[in-house]
PDB file of N, CA and C in Angstrom:
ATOM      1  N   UNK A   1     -17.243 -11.621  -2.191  1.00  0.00           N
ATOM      2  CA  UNK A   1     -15.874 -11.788  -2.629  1.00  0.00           C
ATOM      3  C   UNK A   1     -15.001 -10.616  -2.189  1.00  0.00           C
ATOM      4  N   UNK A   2     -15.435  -9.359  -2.302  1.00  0.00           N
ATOM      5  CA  UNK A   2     -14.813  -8.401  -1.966  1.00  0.00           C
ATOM      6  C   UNK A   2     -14.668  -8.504  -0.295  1.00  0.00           C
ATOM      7  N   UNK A   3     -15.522  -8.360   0.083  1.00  0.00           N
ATOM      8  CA  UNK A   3     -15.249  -8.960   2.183  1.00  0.00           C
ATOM      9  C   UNK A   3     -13.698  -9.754   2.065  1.00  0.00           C
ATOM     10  N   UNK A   4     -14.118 -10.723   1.547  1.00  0.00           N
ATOM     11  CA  UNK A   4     -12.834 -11.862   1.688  1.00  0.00           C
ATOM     12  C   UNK A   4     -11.846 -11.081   1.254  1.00  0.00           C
ATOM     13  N   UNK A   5     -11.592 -10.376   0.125  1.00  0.00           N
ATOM     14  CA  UNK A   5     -10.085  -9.958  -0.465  1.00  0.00           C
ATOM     15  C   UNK A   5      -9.625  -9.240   1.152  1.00  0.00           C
ATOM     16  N   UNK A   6     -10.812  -8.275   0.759  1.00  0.00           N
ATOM     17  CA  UNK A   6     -10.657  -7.033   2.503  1.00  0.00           C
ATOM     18  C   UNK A   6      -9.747  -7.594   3.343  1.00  0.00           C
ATOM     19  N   UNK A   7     -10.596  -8.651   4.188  1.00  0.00           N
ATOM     20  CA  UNK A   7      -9.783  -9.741   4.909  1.00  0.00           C
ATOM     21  C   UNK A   7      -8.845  -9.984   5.270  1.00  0.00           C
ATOM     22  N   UNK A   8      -8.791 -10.571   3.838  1.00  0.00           N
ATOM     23  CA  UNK A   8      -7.560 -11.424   3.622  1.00  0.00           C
ATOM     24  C   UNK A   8      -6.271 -10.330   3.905  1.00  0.00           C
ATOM     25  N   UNK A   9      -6.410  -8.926   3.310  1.00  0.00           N
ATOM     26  CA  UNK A   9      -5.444  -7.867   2.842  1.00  0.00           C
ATOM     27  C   UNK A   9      -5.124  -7.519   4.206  1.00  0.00           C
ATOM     28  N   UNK A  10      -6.151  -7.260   4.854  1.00  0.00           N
ATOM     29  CA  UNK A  10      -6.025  -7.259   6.565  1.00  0.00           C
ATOM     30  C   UNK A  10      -5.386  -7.775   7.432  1.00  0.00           C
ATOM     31  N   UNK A  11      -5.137  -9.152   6.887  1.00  0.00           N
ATOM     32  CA  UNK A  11      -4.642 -10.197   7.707  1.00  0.00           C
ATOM     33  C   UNK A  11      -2.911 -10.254   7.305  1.00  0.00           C
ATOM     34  N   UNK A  12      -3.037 -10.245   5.957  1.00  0.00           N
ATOM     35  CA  UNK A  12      -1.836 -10.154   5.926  1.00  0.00           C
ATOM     36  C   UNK A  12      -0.803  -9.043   6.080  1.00  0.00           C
ATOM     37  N   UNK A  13      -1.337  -8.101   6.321  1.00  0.00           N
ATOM     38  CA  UNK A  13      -0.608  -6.605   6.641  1.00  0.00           C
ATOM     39  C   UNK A  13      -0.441  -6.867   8.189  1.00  0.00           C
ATOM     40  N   UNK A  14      -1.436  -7.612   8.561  1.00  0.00           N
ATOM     41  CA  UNK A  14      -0.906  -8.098  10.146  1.00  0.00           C
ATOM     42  C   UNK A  14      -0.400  -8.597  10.583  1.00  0.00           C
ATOM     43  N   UNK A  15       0.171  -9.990   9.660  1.00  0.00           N
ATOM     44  CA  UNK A  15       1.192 -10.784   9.649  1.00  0.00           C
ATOM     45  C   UNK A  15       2.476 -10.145   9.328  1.00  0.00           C
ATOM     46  N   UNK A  16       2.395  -9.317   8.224  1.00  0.00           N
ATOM     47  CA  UNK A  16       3.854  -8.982   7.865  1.00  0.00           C
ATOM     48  C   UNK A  16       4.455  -7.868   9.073  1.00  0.00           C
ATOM     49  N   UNK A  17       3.814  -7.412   9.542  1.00  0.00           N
ATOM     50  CA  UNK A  17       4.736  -6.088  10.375  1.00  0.00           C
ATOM     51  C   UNK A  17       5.106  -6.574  11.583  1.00  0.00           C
ATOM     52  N   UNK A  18       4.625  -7.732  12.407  1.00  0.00           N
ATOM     53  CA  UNK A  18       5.327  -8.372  13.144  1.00  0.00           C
ATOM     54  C   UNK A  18       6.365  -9.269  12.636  1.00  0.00           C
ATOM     55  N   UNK A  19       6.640  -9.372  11.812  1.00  0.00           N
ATOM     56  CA  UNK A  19       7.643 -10.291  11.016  1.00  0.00           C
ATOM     57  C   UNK A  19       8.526  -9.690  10.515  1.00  0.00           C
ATOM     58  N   UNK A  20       8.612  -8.381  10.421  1.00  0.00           N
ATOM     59  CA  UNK A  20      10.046  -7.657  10.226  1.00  0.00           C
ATOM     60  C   UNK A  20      10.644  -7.750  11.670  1.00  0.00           C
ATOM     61  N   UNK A  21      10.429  -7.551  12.703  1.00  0.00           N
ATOM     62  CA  UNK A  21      10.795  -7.436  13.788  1.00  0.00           C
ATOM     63  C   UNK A  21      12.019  -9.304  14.175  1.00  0.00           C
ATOM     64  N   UNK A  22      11.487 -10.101  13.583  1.00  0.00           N
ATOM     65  CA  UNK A  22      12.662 -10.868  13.167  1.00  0.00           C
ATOM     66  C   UNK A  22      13.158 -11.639  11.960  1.00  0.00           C
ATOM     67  N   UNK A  23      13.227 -10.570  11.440  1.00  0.00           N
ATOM     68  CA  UNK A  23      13.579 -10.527   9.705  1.00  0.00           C
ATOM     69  C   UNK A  23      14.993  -9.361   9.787  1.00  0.00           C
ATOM     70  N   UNK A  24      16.054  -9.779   9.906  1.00  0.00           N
ATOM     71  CA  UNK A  24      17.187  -8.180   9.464  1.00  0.00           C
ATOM     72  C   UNK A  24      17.785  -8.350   8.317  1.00  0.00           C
ATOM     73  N   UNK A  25      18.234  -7.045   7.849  1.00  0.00           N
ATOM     74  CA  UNK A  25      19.068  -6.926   6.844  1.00  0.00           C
ATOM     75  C   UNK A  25      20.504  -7.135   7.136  1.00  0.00           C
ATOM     76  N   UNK A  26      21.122  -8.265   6.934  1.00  0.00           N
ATOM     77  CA  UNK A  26      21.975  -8.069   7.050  1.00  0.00           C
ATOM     78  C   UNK A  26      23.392  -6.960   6.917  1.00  0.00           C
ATOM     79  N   UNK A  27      23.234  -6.551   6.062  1.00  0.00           N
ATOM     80  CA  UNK A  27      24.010  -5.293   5.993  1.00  0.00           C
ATOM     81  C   UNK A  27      23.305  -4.309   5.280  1.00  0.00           C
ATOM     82  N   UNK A  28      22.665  -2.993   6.179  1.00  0.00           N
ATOM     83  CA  UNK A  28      21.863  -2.628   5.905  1.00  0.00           C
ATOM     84  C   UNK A  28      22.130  -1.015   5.252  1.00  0.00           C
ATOM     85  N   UNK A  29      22.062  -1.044   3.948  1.00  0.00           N
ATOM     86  CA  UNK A  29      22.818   0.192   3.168  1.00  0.00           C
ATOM     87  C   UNK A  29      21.991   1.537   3.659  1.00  0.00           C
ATOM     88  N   UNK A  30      20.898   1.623   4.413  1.00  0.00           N
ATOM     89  CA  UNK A  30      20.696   3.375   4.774  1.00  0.00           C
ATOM     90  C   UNK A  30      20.398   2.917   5.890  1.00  0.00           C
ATOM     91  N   UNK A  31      19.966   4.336   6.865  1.00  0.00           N
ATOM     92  CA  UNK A  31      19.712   4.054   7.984  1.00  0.00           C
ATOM     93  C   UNK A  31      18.354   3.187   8.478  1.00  0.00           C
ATOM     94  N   UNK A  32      17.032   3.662   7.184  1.00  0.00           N
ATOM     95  CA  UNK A  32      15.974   2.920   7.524  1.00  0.00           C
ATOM     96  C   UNK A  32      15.878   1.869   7.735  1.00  0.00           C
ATOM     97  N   UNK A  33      16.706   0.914   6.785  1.00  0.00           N
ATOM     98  CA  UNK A  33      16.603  -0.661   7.036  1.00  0.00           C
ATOM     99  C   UNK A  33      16.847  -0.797   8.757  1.00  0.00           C
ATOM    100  N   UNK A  34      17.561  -0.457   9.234  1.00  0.00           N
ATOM    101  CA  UNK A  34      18.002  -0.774  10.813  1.00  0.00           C
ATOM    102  C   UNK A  34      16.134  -0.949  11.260  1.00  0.00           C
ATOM    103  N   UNK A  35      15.470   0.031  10.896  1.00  0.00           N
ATOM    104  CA  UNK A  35      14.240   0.177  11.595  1.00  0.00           C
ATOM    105  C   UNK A  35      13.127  -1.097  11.329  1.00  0.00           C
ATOM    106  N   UNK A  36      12.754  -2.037  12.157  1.00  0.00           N
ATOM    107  CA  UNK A  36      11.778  -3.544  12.151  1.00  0.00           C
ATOM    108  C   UNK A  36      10.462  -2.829  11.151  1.00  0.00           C
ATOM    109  N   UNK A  37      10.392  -3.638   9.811  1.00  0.00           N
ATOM    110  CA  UNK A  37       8.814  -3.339   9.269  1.00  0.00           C
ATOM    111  C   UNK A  37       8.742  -1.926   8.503  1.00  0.00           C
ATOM    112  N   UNK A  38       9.769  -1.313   8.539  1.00  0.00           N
ATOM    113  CA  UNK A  38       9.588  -0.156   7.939  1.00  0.00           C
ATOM    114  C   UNK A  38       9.432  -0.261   6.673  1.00  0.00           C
ATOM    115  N   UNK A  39       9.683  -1.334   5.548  1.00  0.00           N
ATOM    116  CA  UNK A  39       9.612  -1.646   4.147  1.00  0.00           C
ATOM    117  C   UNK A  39       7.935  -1.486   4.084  1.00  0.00           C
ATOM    118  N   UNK A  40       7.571  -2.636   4.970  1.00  0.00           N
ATOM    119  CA  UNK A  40       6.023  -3.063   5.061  1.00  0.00           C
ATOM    120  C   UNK A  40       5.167  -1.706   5.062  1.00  0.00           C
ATOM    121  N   UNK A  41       5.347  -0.881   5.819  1.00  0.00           N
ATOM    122  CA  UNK A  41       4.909  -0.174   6.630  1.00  0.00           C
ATOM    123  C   UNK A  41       4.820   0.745   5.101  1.00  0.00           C
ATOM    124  N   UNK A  42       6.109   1.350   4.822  1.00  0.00           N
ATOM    125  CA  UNK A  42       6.095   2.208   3.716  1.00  0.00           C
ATOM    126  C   UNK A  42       5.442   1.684   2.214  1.00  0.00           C
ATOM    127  N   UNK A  43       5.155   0.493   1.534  1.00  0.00           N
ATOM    128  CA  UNK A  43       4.777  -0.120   0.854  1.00  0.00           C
ATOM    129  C   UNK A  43       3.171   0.111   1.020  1.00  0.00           C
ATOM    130  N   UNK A  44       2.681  -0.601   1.985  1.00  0.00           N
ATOM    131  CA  UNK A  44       1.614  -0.435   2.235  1.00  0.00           C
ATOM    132  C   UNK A  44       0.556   0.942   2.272  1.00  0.00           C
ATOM    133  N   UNK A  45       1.772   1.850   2.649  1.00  0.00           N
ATOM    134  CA  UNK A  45       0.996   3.579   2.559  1.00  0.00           C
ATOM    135  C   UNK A  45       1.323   3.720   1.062  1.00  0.00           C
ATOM    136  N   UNK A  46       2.527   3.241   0.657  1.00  0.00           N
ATOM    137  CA  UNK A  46       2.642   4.127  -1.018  1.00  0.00           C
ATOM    138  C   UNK A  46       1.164   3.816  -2.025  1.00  0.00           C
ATOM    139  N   UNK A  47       1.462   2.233  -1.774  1.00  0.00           N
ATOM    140  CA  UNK A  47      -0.110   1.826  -2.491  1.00  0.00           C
ATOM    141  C   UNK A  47      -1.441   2.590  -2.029  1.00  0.00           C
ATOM    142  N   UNK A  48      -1.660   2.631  -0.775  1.00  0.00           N
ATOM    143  CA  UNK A  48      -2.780   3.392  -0.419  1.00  0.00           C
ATOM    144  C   UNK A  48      -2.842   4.276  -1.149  1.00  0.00           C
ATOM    145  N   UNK A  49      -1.850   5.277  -1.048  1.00  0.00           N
ATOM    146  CA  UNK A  49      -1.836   6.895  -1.636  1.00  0.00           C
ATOM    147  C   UNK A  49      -1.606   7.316  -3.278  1.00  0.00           C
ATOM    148  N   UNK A  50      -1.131   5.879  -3.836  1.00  0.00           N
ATOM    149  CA  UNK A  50      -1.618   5.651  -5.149  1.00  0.00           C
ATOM    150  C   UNK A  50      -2.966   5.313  -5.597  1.00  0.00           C
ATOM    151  N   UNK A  51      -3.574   5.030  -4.815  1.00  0.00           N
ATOM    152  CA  UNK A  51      -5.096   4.278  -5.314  1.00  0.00           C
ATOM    153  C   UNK A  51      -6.159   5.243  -4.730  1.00  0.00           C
ATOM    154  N   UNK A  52      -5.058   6.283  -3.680  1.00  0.00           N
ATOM    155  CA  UNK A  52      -6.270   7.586  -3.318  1.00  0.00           C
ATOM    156  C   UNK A  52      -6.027   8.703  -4.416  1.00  0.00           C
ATOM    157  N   UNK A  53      -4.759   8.695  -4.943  1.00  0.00           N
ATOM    158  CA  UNK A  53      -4.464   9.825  -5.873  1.00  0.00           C
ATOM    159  C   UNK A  53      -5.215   9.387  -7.478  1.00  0.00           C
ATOM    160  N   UNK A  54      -5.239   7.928  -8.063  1.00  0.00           N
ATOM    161  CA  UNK A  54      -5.791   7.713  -8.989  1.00  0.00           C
ATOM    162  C   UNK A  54      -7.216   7.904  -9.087  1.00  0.00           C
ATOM    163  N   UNK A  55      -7.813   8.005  -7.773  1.00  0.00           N
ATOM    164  CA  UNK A  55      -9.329   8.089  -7.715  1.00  0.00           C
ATOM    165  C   UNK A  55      -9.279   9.538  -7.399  1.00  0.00           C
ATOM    166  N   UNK A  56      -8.770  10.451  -7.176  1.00  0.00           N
ATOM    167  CA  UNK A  56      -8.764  11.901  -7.043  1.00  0.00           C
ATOM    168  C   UNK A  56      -8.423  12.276  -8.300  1.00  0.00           C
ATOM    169  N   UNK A  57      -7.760  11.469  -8.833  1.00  0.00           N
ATOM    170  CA  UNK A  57      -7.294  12.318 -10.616  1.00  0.00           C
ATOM    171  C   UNK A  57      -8.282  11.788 -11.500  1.00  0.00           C
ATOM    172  N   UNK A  58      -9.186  10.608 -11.265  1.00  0.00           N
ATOM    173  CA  UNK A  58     -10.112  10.083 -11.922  1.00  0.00           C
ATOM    174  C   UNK A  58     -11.582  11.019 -11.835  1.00  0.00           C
ATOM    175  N   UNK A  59     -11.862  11.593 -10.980  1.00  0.00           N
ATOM    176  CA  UNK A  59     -12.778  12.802 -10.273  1.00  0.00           C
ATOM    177  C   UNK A  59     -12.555  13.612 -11.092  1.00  0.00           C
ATOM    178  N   UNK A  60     -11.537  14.146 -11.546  1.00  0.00           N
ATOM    179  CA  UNK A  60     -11.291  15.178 -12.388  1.00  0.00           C
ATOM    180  C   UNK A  60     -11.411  15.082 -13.936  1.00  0.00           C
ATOM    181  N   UNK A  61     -10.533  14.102 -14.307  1.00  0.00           N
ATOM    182  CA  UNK A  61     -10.783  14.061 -15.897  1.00  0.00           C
ATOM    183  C   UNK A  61     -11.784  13.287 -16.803  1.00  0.00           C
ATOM    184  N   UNK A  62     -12.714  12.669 -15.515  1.00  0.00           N
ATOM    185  CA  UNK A  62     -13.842  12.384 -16.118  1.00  0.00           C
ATOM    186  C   UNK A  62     -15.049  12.979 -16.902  1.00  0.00           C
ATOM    187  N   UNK A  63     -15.477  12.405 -18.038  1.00  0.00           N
ATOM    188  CA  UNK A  63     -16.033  13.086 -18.978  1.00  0.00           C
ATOM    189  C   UNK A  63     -17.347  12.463 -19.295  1.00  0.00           C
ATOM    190  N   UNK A  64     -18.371  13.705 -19.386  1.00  0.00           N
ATOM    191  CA  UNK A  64     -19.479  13.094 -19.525  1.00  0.00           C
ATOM    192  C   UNK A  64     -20.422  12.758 -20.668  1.00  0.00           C
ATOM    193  N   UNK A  65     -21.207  11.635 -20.164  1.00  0.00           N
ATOM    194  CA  UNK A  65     -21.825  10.876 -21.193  1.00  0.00           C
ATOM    195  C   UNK A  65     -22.001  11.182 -22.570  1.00  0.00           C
ATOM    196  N   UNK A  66     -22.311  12.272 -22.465  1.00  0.00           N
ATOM    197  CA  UNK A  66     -22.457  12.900 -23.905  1.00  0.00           C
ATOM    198  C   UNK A  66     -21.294  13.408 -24.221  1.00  0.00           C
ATOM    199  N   UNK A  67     -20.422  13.410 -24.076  1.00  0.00           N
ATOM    200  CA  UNK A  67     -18.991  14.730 -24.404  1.00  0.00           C
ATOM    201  C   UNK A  67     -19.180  13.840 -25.967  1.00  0.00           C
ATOM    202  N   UNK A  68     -19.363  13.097 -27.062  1.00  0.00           N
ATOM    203  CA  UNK A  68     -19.127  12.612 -28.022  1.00  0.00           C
ATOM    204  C   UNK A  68     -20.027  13.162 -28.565  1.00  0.00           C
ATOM    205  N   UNK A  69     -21.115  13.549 -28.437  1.00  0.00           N
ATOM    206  CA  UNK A  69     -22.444  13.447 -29.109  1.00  0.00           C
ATOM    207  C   UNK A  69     -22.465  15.339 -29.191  1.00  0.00           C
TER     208      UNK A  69
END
């Protein structure tokens, strides 16, 4: 099951970044929007670097088995 999510997550990050390229903002309030996929692009790293920072902060305040006892 996990393969497939993989995949799937794969596939569609591959689909979407060619698809900004004819996708525009019509009126595009900063300069980034002008740039094809840059939403995708930035979305895709924020999550990464949330799910690397939660497992780096999880490393840390983990407590062991006994800490109760």
């Amino acid at each position: 099951m996990k393969k497939i999510l993989k995949n799937l997550l794969f596939i569609s990050a591959a689909l979407c970044i060619p698809a900004g390229f004819f996708a525009e903002h019509e009126h595009p309030a900063f300069f980034w929007h002008k740039i094809p996929s840059v939403d995708v692009i930035f979305g895709f790293s924020g999550a990464f670097l949330l799910i690397f920072a939660a497992n780096m902060l999880a490393s840390f305040v983990r407590r062991k088995e006994d800490f109760y006892d």
